[in-house]
N, C-alpha and C. Protein backbone atom coordinates (compact mmCIF):
# COMPACT_ATOMS: atom_id res chain seq x y z
N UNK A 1 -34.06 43.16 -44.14
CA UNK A 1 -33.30 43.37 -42.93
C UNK A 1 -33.32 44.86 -42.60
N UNK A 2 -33.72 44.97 -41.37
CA UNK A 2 -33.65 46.68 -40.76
C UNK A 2 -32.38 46.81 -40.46
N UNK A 3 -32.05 48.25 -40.65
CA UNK A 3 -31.08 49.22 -40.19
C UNK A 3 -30.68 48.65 -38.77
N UNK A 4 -31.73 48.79 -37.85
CA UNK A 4 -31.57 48.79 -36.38
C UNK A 4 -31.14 47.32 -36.01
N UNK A 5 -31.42 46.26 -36.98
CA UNK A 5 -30.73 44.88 -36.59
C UNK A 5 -29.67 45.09 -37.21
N UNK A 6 -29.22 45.54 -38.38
CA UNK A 6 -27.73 45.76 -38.39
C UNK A 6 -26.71 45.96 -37.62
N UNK A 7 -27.12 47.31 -37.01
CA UNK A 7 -26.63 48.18 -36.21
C UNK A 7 -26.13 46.99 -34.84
N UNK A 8 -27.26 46.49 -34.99
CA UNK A 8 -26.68 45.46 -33.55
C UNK A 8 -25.78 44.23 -33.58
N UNK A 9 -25.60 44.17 -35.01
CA UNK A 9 -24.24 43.23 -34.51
C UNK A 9 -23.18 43.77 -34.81
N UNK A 10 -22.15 42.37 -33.93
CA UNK A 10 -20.61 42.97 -34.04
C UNK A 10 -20.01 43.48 -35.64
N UNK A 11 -18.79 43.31 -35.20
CA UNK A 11 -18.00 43.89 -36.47
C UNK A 11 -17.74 42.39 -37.27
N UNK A 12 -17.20 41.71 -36.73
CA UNK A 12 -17.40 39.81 -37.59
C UNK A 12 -18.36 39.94 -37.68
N UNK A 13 -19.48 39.60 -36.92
CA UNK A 13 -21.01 39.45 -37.68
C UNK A 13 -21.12 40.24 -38.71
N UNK A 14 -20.70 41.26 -38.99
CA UNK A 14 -21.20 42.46 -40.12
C UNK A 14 -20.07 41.71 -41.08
N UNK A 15 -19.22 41.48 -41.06
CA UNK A 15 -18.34 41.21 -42.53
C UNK A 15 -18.69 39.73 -43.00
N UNK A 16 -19.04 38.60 -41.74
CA UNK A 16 -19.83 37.48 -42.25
C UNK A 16 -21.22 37.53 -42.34
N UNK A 17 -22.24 38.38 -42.45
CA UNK A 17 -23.75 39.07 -42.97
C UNK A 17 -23.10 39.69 -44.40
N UNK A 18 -21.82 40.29 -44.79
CA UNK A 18 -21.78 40.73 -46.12
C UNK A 18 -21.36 39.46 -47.16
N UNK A 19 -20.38 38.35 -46.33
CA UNK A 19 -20.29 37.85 -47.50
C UNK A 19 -21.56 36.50 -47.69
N UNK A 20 -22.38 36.41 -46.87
CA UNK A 20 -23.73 35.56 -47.18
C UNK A 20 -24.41 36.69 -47.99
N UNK A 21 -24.60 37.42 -47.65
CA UNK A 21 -25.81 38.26 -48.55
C UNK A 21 -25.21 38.22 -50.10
N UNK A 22 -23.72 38.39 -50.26
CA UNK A 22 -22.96 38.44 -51.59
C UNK A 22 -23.18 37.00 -52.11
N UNK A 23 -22.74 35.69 -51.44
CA UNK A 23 -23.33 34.84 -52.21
C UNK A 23 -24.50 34.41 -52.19
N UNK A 24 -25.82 34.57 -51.69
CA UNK A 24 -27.15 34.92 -51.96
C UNK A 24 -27.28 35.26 -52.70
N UNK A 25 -27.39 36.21 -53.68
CA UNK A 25 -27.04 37.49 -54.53
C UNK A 25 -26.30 36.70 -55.71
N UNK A 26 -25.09 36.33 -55.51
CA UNK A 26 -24.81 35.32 -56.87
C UNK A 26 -25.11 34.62 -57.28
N UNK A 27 -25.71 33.82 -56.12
CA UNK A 27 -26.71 32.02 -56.29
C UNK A 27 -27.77 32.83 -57.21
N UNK A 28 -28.72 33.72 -56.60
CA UNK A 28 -29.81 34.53 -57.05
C UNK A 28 -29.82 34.26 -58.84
N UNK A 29 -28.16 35.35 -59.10
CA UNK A 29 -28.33 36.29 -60.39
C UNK A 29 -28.05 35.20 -61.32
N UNK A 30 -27.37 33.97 -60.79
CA UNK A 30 -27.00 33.14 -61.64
C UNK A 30 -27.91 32.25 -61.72
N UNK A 31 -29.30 32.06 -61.15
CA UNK A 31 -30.43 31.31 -61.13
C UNK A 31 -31.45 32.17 -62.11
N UNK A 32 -31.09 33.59 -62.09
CA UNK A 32 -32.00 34.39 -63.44
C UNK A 32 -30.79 33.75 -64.57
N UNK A 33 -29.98 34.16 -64.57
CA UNK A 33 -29.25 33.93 -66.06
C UNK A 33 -29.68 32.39 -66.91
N UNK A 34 -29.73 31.27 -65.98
CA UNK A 34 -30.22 30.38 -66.61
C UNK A 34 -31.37 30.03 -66.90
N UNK A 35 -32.48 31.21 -66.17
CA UNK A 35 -34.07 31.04 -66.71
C UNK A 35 -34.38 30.14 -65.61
N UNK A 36 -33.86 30.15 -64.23
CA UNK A 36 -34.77 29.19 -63.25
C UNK A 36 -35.75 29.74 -62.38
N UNK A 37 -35.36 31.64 -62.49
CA UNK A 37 -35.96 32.04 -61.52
C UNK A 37 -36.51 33.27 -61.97
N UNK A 38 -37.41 34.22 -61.33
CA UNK A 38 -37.68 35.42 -62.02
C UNK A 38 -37.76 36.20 -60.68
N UNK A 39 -36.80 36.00 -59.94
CA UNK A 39 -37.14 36.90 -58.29
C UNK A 39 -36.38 37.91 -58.39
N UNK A 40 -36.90 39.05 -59.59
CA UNK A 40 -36.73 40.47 -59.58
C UNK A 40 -36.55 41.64 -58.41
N UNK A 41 -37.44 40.81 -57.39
CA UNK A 41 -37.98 41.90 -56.03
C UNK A 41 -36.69 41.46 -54.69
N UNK A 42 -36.18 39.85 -54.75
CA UNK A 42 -35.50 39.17 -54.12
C UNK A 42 -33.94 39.81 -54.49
N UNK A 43 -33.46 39.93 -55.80
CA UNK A 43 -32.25 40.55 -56.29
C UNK A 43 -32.42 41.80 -55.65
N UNK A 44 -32.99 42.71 -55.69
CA UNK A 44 -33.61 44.47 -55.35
C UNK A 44 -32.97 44.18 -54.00
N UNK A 45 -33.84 43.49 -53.19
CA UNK A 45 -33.82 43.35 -51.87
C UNK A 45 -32.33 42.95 -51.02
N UNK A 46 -31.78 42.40 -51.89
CA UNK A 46 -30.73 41.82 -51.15
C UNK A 46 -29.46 42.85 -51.42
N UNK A 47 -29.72 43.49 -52.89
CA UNK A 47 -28.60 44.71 -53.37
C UNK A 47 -29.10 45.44 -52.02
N UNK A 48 -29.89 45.82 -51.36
CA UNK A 48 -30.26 47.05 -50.65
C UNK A 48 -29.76 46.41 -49.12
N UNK A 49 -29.76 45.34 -48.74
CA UNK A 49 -29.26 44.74 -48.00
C UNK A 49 -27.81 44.71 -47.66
N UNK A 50 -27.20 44.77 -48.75
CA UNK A 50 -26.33 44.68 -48.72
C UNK A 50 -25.20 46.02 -48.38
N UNK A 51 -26.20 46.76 -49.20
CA UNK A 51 -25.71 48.32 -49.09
C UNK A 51 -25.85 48.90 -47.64
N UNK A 52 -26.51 48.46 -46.51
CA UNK A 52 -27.17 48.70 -45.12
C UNK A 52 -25.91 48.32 -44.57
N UNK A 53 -25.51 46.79 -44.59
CA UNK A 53 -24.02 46.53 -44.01
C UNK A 53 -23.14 47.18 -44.67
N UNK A 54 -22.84 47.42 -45.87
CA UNK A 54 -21.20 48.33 -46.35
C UNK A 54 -21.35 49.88 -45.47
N UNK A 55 -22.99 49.93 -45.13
CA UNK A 55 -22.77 51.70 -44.95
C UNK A 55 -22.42 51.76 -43.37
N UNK A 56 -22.99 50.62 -42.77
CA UNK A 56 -22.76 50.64 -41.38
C UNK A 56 -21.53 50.25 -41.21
N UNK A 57 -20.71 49.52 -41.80
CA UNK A 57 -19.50 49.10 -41.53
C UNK A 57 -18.72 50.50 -41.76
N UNK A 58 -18.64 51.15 -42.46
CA UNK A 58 -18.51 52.35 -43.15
C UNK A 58 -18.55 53.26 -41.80
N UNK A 59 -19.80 53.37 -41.42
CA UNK A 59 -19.91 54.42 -40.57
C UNK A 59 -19.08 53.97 -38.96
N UNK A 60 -18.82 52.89 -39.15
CA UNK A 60 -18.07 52.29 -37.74
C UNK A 60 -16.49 52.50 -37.81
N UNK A 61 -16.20 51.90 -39.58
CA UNK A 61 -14.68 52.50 -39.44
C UNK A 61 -14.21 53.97 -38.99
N UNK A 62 -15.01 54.96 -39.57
CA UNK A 62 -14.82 56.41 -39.50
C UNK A 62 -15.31 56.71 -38.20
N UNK A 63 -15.93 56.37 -37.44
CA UNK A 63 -16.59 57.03 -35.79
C UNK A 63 -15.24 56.01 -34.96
N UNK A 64 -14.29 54.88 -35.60
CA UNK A 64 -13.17 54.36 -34.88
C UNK A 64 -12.04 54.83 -35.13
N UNK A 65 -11.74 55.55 -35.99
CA UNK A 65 -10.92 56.22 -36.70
C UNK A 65 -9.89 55.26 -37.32
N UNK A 66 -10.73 54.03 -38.07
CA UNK A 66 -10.02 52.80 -38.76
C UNK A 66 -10.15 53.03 -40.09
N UNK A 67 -9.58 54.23 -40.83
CA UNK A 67 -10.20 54.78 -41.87
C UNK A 67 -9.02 54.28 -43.12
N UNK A 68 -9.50 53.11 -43.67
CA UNK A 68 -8.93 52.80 -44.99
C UNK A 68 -8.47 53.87 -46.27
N UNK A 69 -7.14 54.13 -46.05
CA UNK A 69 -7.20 54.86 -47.72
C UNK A 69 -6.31 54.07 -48.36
């Protein structure tokens, strides 16, 4: 997933894109743990995915001044 399709959805779309990619990502790690799968490049991919929405969400709270402490 690119940056620039991130960027284009809303703020729901971005927090329901984080929690599919999170359980993607668990289905994934828990399909290596039992020896069903070996998609090394698929885990990579989706951690980095994932990190694209926390940073954009990130960068939307602070440019809204919705700044969690």
């Amino acid at each position: 997933m690119k940056a620039e399709k991130v960027r284009n959805l809303t703020d729901d779309e971005l927090r329901h894109q984080e929690r599919e990619l999170n359980d993607q990502l668990f289905k994934l790690k828990f399909q290596l743990n039992m020896g069903q799968t070996e998609s090394l490049k698929k885990i990579r991919g989706l951690r980095k995915d994932i990190a694209r929405v926390k940073t954009i969400a990130r960068e939307r709270a602070i440019a809204g001044g919705t700044e969690k402490k």
